[in-house]
C-alpha atoms as a PDB file:
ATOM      1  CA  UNK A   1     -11.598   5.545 -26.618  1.00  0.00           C
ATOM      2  CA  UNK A   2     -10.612   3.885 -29.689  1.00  0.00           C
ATOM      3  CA  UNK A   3     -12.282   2.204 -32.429  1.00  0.00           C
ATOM      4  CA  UNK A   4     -14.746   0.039 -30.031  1.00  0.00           C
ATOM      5  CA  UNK A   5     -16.622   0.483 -27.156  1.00  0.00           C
ATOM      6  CA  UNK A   6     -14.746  -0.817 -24.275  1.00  0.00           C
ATOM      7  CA  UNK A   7     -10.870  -0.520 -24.302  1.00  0.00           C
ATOM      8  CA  UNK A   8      -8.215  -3.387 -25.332  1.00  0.00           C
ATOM      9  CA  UNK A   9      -8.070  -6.448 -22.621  1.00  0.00           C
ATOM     10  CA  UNK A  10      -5.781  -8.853 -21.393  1.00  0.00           C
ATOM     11  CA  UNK A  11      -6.589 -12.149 -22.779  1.00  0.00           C
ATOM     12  CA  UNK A  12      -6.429 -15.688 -21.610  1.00  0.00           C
ATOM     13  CA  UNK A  13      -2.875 -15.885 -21.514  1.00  0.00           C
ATOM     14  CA  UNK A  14      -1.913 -12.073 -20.338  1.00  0.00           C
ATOM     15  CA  UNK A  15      -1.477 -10.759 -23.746  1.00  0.00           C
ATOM     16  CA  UNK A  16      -3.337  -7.181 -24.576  1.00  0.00           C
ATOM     17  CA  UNK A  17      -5.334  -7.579 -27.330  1.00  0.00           C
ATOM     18  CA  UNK A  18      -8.290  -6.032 -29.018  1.00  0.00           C
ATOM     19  CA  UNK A  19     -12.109  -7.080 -29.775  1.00  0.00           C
ATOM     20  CA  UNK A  20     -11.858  -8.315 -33.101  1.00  0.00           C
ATOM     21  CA  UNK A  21      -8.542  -6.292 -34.160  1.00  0.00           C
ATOM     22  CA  UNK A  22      -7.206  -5.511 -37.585  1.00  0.00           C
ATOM     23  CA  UNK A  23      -3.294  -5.685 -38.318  1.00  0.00           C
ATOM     24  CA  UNK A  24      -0.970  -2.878 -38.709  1.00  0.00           C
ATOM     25  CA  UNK A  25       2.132  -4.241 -40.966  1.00  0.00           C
ATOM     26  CA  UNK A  26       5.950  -3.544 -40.202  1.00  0.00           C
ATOM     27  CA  UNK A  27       7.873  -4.245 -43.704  1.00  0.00           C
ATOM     28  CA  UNK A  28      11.139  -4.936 -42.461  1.00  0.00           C
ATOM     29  CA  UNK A  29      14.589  -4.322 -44.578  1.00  0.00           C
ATOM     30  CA  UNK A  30      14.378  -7.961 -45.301  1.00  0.00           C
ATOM     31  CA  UNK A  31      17.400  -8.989 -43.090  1.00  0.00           C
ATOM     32  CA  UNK A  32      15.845 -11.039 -40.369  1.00  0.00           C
ATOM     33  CA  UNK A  33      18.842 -10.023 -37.885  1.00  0.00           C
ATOM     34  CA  UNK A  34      16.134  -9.316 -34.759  1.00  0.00           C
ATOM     35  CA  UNK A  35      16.856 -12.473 -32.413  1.00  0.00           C
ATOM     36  CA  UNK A  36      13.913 -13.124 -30.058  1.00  0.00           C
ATOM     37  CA  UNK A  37      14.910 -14.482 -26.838  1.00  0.00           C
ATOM     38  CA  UNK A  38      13.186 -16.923 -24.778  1.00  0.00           C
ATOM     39  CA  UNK A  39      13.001 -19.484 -27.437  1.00  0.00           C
ATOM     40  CA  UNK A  40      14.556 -22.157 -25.387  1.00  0.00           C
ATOM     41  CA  UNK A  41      11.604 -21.822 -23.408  1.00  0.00           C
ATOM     42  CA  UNK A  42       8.850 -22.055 -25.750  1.00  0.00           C
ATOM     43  CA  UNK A  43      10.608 -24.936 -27.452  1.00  0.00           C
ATOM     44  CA  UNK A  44       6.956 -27.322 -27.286  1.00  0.00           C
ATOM     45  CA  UNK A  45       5.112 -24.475 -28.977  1.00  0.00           C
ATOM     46  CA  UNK A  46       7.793 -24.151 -31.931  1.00  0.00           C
ATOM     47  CA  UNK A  47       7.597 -28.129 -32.524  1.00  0.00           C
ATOM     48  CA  UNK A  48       3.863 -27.796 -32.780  1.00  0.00           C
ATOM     49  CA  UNK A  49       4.272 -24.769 -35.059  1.00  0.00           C
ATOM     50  CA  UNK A  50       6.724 -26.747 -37.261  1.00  0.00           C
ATOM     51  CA  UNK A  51       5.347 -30.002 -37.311  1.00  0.00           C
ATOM     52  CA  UNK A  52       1.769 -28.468 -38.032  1.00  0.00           C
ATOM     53  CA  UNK A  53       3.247 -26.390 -41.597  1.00  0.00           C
ATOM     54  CA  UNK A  54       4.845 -30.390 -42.361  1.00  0.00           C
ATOM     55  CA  UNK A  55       8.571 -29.783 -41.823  1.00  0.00           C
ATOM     56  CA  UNK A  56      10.400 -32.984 -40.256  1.00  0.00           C
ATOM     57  CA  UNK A  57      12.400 -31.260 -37.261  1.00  0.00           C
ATOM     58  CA  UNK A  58      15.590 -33.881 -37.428  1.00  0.00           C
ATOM     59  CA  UNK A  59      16.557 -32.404 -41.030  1.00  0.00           C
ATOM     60  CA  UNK A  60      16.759 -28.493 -39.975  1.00  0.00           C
ATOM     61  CA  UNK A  61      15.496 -25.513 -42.023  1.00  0.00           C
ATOM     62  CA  UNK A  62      13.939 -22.564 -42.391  1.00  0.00           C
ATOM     63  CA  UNK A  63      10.542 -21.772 -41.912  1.00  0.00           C
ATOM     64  CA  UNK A  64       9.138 -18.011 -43.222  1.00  0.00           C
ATOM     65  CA  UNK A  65       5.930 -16.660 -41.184  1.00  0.00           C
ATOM     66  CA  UNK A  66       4.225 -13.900 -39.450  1.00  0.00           C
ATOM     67  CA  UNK A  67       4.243 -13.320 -36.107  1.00  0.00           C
ATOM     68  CA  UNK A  68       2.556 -10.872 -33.787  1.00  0.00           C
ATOM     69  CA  UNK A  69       4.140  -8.592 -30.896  1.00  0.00           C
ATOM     70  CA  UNK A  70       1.839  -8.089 -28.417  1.00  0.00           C
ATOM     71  CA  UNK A  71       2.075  -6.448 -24.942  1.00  0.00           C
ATOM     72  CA  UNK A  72       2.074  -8.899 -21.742  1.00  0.00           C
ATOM     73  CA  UNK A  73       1.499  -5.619 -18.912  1.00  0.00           C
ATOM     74  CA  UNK A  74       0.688  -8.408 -16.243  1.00  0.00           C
ATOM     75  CA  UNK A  75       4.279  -9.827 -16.717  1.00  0.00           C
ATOM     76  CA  UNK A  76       6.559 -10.162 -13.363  1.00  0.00           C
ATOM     77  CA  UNK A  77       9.873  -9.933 -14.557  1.00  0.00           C
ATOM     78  CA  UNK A  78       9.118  -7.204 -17.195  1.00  0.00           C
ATOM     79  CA  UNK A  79       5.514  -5.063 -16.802  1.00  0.00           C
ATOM     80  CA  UNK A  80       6.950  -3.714 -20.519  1.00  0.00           C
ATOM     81  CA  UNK A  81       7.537  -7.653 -21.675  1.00  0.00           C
ATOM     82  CA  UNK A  82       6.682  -7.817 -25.486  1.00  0.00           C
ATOM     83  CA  UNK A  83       5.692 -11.644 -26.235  1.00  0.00           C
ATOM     84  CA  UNK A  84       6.411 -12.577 -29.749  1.00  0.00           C
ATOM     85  CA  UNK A  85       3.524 -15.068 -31.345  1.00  0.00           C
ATOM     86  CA  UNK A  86       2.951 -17.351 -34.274  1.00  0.00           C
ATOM     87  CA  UNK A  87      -0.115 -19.170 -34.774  1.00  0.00           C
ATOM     88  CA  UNK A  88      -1.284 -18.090 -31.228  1.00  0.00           C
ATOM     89  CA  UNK A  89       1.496 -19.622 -29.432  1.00  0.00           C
ATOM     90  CA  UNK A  90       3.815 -17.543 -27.665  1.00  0.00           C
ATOM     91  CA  UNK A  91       7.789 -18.304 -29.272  1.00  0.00           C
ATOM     92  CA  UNK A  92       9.929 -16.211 -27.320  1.00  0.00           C
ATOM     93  CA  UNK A  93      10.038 -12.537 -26.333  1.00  0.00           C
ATOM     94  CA  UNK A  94      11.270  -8.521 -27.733  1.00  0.00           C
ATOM     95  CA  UNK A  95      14.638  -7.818 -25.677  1.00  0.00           C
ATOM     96  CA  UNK A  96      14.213  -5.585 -22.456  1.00  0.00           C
ATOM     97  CA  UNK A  97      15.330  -2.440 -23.847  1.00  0.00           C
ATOM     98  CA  UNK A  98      13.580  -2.543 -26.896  1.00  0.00           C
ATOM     99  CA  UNK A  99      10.469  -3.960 -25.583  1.00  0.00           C
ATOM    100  CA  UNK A 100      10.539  -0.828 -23.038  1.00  0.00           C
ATOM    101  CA  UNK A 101      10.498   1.419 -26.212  1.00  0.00           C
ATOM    102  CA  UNK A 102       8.418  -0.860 -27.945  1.00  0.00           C
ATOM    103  CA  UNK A 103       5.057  -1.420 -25.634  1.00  0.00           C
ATOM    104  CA  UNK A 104       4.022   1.925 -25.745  1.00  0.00           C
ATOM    105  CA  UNK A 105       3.425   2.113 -29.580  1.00  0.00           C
ATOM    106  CA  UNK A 106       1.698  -1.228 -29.087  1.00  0.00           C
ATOM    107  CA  UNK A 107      -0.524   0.102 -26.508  1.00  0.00           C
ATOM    108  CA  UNK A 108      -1.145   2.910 -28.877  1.00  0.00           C
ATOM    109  CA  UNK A 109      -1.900   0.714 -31.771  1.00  0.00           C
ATOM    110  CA  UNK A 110      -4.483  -1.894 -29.023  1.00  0.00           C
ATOM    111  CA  UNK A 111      -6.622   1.141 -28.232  1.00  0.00           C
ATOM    112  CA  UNK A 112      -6.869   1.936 -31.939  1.00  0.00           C
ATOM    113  CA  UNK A 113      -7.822  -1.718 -32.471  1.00  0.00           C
ATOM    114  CA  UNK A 114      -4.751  -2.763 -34.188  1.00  0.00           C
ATOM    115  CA  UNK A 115      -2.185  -5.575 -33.312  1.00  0.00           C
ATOM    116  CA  UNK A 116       1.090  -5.313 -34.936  1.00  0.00           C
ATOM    117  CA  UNK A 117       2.513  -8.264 -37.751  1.00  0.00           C
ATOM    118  CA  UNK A 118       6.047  -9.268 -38.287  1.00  0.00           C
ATOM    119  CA  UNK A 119       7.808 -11.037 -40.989  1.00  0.00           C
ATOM    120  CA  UNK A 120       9.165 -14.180 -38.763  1.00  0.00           C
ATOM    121  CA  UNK A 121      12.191 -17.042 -39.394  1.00  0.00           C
ATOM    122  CA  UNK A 122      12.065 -19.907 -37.413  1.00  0.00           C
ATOM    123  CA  UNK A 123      15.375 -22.134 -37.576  1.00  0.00           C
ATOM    124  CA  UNK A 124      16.594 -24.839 -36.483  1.00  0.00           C
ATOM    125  CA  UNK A 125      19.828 -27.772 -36.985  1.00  0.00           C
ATOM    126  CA  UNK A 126      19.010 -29.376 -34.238  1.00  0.00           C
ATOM    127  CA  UNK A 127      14.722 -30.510 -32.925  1.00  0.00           C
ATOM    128  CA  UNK A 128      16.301 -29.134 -29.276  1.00  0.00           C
ATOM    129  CA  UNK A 129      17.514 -25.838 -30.319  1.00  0.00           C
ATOM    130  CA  UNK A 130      14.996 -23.796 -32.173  1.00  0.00           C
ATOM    131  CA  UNK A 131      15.394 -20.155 -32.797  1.00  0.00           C
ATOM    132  CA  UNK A 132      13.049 -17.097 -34.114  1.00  0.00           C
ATOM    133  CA  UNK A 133      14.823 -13.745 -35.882  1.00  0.00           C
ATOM    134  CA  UNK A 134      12.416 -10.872 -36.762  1.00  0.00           C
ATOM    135  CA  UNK A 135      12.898  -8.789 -40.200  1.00  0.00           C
ATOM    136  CA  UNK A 136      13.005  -5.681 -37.761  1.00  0.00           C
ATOM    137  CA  UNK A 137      15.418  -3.266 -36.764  1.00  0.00           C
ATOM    138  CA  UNK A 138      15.588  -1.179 -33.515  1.00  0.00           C
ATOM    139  CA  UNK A 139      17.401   2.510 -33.580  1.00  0.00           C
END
């Protein structure tokens, strides 16, 4: 059954997560080459994100942070959708195929109690078109 006493849940927003969960680490190769996709439509959340850690969106730039992968099993396009999160805002989502291979492992790791962390790039030229890259690789 896990580490706790009732399994991992769905929270507020669909995402499975544990009671009070610890973080399991992936060390990426230090490439950030992983592009998330859905960005365009979590654009509010990654001004909010920005403008909170001070950056003034008009100039561009880099911003370095973690981000959590978390399964979304009540999803209707994708019941294997992987939602990609930074400061507890969703930013986008893993790719079909690898979130297919991916959401098992992270179901594995919820009813352990873990979540799984992500070294995380948000960039941007332009305050419309914001981006996230993961320093992940898929096989």
């Amino acid at each position: 059954m896990g580490l706790f006493s009732s399994k991992p849940k769905t929270n507020a927003q669909g995402w499975l997560v544990p009671k009070n969960p610890s973080i399991a680490i992936n060390g990426g190769p230090g490439t950030y080459r992983y592009n998330v996709v859905g960005e365009s439509h979590c654009n509010a959340n990654l001004r909010s994100i920005l403008n909170a850690a001070g950056y003034t969106l008009a100039d561009g730039g880099e911003h370095q942070t973690k981000a959590l992968l978390l399964c979304e099993p009540g999803n209707s396009f994708d019941p294997n959708a992987v939602v990609v999160v930074v400061d507890d805002k969703k930013v986008g989502y893993i790719q079909g195929q690898d979130a297919k291979d991916l959401s098992p492992q992270l179901m594995a790791l919820a009813e352990q109690g873990q979540v799984l962390s992500v070294d995380a790039e948000i960039g941007w030229s332009d305050p419309a078109i914001i981006g996230v890259r993961l320093d992940m690789e898929f096989d």
